[in-house]
Protein backbone atom coordinates (compact mmCIF):
# COMPACT_ATOMS: atom_id res chain seq x y z
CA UNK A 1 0.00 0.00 0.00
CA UNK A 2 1.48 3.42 -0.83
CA UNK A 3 0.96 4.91 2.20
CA UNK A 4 2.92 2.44 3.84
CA UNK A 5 6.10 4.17 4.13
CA UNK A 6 4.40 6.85 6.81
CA UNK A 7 4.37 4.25 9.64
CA UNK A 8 8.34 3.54 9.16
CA UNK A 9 8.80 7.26 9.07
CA UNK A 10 10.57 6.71 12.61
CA UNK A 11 12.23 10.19 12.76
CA UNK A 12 8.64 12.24 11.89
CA UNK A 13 8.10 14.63 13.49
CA UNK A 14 4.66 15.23 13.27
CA UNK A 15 1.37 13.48 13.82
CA UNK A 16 -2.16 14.58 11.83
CA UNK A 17 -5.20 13.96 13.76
CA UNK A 18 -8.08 14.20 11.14
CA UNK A 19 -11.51 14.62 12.37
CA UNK A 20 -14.36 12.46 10.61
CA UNK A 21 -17.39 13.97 9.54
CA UNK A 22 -17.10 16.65 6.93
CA UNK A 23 -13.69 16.09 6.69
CA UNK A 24 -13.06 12.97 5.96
CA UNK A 25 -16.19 11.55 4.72
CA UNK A 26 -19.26 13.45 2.97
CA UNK A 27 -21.53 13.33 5.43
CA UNK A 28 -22.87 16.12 6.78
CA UNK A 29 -25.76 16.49 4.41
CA UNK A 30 -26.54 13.69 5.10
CA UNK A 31 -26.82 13.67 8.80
CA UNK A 32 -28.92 16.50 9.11
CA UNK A 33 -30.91 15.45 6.09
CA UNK A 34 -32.07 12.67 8.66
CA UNK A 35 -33.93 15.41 10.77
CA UNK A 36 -36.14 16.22 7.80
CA UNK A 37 -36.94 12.89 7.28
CA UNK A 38 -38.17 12.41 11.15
CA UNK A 39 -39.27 15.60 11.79
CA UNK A 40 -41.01 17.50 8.39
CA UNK A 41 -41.99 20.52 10.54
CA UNK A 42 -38.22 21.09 10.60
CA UNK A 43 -38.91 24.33 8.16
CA UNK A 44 -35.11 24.55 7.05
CA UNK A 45 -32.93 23.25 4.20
CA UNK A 46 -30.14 20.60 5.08
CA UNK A 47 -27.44 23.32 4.09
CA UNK A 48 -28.92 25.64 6.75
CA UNK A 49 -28.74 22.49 9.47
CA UNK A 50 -25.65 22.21 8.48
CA UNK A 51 -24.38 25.34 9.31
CA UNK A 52 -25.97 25.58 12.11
CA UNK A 53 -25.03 21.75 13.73
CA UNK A 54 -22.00 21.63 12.44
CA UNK A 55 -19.42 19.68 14.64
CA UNK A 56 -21.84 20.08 17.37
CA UNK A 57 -22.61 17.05 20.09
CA UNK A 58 -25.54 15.12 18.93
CA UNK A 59 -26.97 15.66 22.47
CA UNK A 60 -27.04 19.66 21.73
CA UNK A 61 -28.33 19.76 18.78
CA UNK A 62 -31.51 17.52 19.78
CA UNK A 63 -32.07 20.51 22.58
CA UNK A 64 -31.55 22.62 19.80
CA UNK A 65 -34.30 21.24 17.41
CA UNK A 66 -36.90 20.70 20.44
CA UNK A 67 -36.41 24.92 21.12
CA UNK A 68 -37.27 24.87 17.29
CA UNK A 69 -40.19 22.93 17.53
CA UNK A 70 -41.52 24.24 20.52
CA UNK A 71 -41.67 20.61 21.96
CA UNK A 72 -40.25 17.27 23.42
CA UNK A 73 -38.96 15.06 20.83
CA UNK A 74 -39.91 11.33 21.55
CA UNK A 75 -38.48 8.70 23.72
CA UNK A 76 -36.01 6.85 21.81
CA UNK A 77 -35.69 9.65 19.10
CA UNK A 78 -31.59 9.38 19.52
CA UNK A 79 -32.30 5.35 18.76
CA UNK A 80 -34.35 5.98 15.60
CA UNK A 81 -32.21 9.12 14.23
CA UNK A 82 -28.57 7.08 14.21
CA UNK A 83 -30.81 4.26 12.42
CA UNK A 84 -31.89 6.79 9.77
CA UNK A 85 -28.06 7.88 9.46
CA UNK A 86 -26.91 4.72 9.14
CA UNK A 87 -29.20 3.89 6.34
CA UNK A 88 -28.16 7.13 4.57
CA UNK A 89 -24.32 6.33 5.18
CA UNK A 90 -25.34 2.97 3.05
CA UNK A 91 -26.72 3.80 0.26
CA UNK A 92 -25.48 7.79 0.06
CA UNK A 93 -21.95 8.00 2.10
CA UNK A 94 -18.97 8.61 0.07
CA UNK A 95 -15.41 9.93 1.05
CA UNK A 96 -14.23 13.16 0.78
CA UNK A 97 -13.03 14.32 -2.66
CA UNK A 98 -9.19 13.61 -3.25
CA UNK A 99 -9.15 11.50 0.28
CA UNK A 100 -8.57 8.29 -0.64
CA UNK A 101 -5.66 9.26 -3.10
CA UNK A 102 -4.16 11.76 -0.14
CA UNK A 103 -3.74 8.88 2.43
CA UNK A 104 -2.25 7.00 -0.25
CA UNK A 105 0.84 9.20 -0.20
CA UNK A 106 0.47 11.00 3.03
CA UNK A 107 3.90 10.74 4.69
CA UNK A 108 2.92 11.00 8.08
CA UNK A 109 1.43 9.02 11.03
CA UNK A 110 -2.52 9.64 11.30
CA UNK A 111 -5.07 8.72 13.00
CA UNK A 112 -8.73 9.81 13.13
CA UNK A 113 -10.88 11.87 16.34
CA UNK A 114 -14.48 11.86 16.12
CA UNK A 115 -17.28 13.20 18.36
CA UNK A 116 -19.17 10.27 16.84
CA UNK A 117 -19.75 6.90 18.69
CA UNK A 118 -17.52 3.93 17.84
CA UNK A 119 -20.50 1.98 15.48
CA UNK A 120 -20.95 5.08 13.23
CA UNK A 121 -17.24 5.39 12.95
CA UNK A 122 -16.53 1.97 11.71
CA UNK A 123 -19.81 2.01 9.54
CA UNK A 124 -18.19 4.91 7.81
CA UNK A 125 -15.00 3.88 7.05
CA UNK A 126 -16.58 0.91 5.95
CA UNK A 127 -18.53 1.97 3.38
CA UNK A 128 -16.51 4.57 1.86
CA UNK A 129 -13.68 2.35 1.94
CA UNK A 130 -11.45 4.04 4.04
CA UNK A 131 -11.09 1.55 6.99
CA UNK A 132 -8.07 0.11 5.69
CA UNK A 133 -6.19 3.48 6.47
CA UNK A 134 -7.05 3.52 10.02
CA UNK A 135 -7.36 0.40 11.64
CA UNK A 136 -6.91 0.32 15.37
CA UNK A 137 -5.97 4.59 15.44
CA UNK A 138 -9.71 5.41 15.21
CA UNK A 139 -10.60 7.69 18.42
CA UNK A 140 -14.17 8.53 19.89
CA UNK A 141 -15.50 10.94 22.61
CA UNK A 142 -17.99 8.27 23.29
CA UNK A 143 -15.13 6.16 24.87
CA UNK A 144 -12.75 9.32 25.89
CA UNK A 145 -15.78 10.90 27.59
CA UNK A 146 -14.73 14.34 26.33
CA UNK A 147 -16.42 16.86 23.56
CA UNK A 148 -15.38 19.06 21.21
CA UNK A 149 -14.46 22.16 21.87
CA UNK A 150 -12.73 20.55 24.88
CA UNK A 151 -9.29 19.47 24.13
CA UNK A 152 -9.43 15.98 25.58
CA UNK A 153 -10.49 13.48 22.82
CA UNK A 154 -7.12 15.63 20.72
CA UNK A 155 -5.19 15.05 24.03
CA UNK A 156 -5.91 11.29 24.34
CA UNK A 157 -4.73 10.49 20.25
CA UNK A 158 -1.91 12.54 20.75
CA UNK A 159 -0.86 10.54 23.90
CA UNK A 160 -1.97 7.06 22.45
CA UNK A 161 -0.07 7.74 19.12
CA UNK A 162 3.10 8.72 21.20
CA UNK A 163 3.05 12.37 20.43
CA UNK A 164 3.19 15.71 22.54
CA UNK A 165 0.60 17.67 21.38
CA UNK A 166 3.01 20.95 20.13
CA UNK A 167 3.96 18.02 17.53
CA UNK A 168 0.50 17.44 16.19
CA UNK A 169 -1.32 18.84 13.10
CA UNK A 170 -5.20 18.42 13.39
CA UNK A 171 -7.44 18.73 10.29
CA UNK A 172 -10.75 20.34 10.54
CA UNK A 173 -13.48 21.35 9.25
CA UNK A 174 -15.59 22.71 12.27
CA UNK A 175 -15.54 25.80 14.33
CA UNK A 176 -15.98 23.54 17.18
CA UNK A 177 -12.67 21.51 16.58
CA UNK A 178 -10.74 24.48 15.28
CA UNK A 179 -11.31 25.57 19.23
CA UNK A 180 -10.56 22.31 20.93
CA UNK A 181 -7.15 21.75 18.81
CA UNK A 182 -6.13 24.93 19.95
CA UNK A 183 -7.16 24.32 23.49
CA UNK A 184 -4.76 21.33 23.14
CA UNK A 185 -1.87 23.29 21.79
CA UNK A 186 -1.79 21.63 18.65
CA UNK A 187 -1.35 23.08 15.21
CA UNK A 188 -4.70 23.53 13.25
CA UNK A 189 -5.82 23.11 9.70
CA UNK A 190 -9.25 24.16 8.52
CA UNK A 191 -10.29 22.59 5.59
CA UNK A 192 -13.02 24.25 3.82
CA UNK A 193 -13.70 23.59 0.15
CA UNK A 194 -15.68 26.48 0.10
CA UNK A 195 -15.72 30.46 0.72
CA UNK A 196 -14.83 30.66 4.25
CA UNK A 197 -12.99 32.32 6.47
CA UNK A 198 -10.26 30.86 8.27
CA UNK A 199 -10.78 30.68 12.17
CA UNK A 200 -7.05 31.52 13.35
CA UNK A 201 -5.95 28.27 11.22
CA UNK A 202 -4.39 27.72 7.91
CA UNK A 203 -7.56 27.26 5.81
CA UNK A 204 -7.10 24.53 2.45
CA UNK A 205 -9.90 23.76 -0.38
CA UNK A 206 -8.52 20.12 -1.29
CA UNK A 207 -7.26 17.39 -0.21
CA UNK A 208 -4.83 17.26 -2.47
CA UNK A 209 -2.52 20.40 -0.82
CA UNK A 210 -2.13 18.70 2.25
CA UNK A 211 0.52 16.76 1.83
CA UNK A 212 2.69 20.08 0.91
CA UNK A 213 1.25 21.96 4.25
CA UNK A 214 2.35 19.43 5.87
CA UNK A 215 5.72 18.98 4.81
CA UNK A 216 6.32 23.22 5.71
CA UNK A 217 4.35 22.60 9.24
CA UNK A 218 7.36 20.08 9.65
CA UNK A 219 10.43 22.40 8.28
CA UNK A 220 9.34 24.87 10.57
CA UNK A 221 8.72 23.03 13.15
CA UNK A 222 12.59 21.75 13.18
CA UNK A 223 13.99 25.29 13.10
């Protein structure tokens, strides 16, 4: 495999933490189109959900939607919305553009942190065929116990991938995890393919210029 190489890389000197959702995969459209398929009163467009949810805790944005509503969603709501995800992530779930082909030459240890549970993080590897990259470095809040924008779940890959956090380079594409990699001390890339303004990070539009950011992250990081 071409990526290969990065986990003989004994003298690197940097670590990239990628989050999941939205950076990774291409699913954040699809997430929050899941609300308006339980909940038609929702009177919003999955673009605006996803500005407004984005990188959010799951448990948040339900309080979130019942202020909307004006009312309690039902028992077991969490149970039946990660169902309608999960069917989504089946037939609809695809990676990131230029992902696949960027871990395949990525010359750098990586791992992935993810506010989502364990289950939806294997289920979307899985089906965008990314697990292969990332077996056994896959890290959830669910089992850290810690949230985005705390620093924690960044704190506890860092630590479990042997790294001090001044040498690690998180990927982004939330306001949320912008703030909890810089909580952690950690260097901070915002990706955003689209208009945006960067959030005290260097912003990139494709996967395809990381490599190159990464490589000056580590010259000036040795100097």
């Amino acid at each position: 495999m071409g990526n290969a190489l990065s986990f003989v890389r004994l003298m690197s000197q940097l670590l990239v933490i990628f989050d999941l959702d939205g950076t990774l995969v291409d699913s954040e459209l699809l997430c929050n189109q899941a609300f308006l398929d339980l909940l038609p009163s929702l009177c919003e467009t999955t673009e605006e959900l996803v500005d407004q949810f984005r990188g959010k805790k799951l448990s948040e944005i339900l309080l979130e939607i019942e202020h909307k509503l004006s009312y309690s969603l039902p028992d077991g709501f969490e149970i039946t919305y990660r169902r309608r995800v999960a069917e989504l992530f089946a037939s609809h779930l695809t990676p990131v553009e230029g992902v696949p082909e960027m871990l395949q030459t990525i010359e750098y240890p990586y791992c992935i942190a993810s506010s989502g549970p364990p289950e939806k993080i294997e289920h979307a590897l899985t089906v965008t065929g990314l697990a292969q990259f990332f077996c056994g470095r896959c890290f959830s809040s669910y089992t850290v116990g810690s949230w985005k924008p705390d620093p924690g779940l960044f704190l506890h890959a860092a630590a479990a991938m042997g790294f001090a956090p001044s040498s690690c380079v998180v990927v982004e594409d939330s306001p949320t995890g912008l703030e909890a990699a810089k909580a952690a001390g950690m260097h901070r890339l915002h990706y955003a393919p689209g208009l945006d303004t960067a959030r005290n990070a260097v912003q990139f539009r494709h996967m395809s210029d990381l490599p190159a950011i990464l490589h000056s992250i580590e010259i000036a990081s040795a100097h």
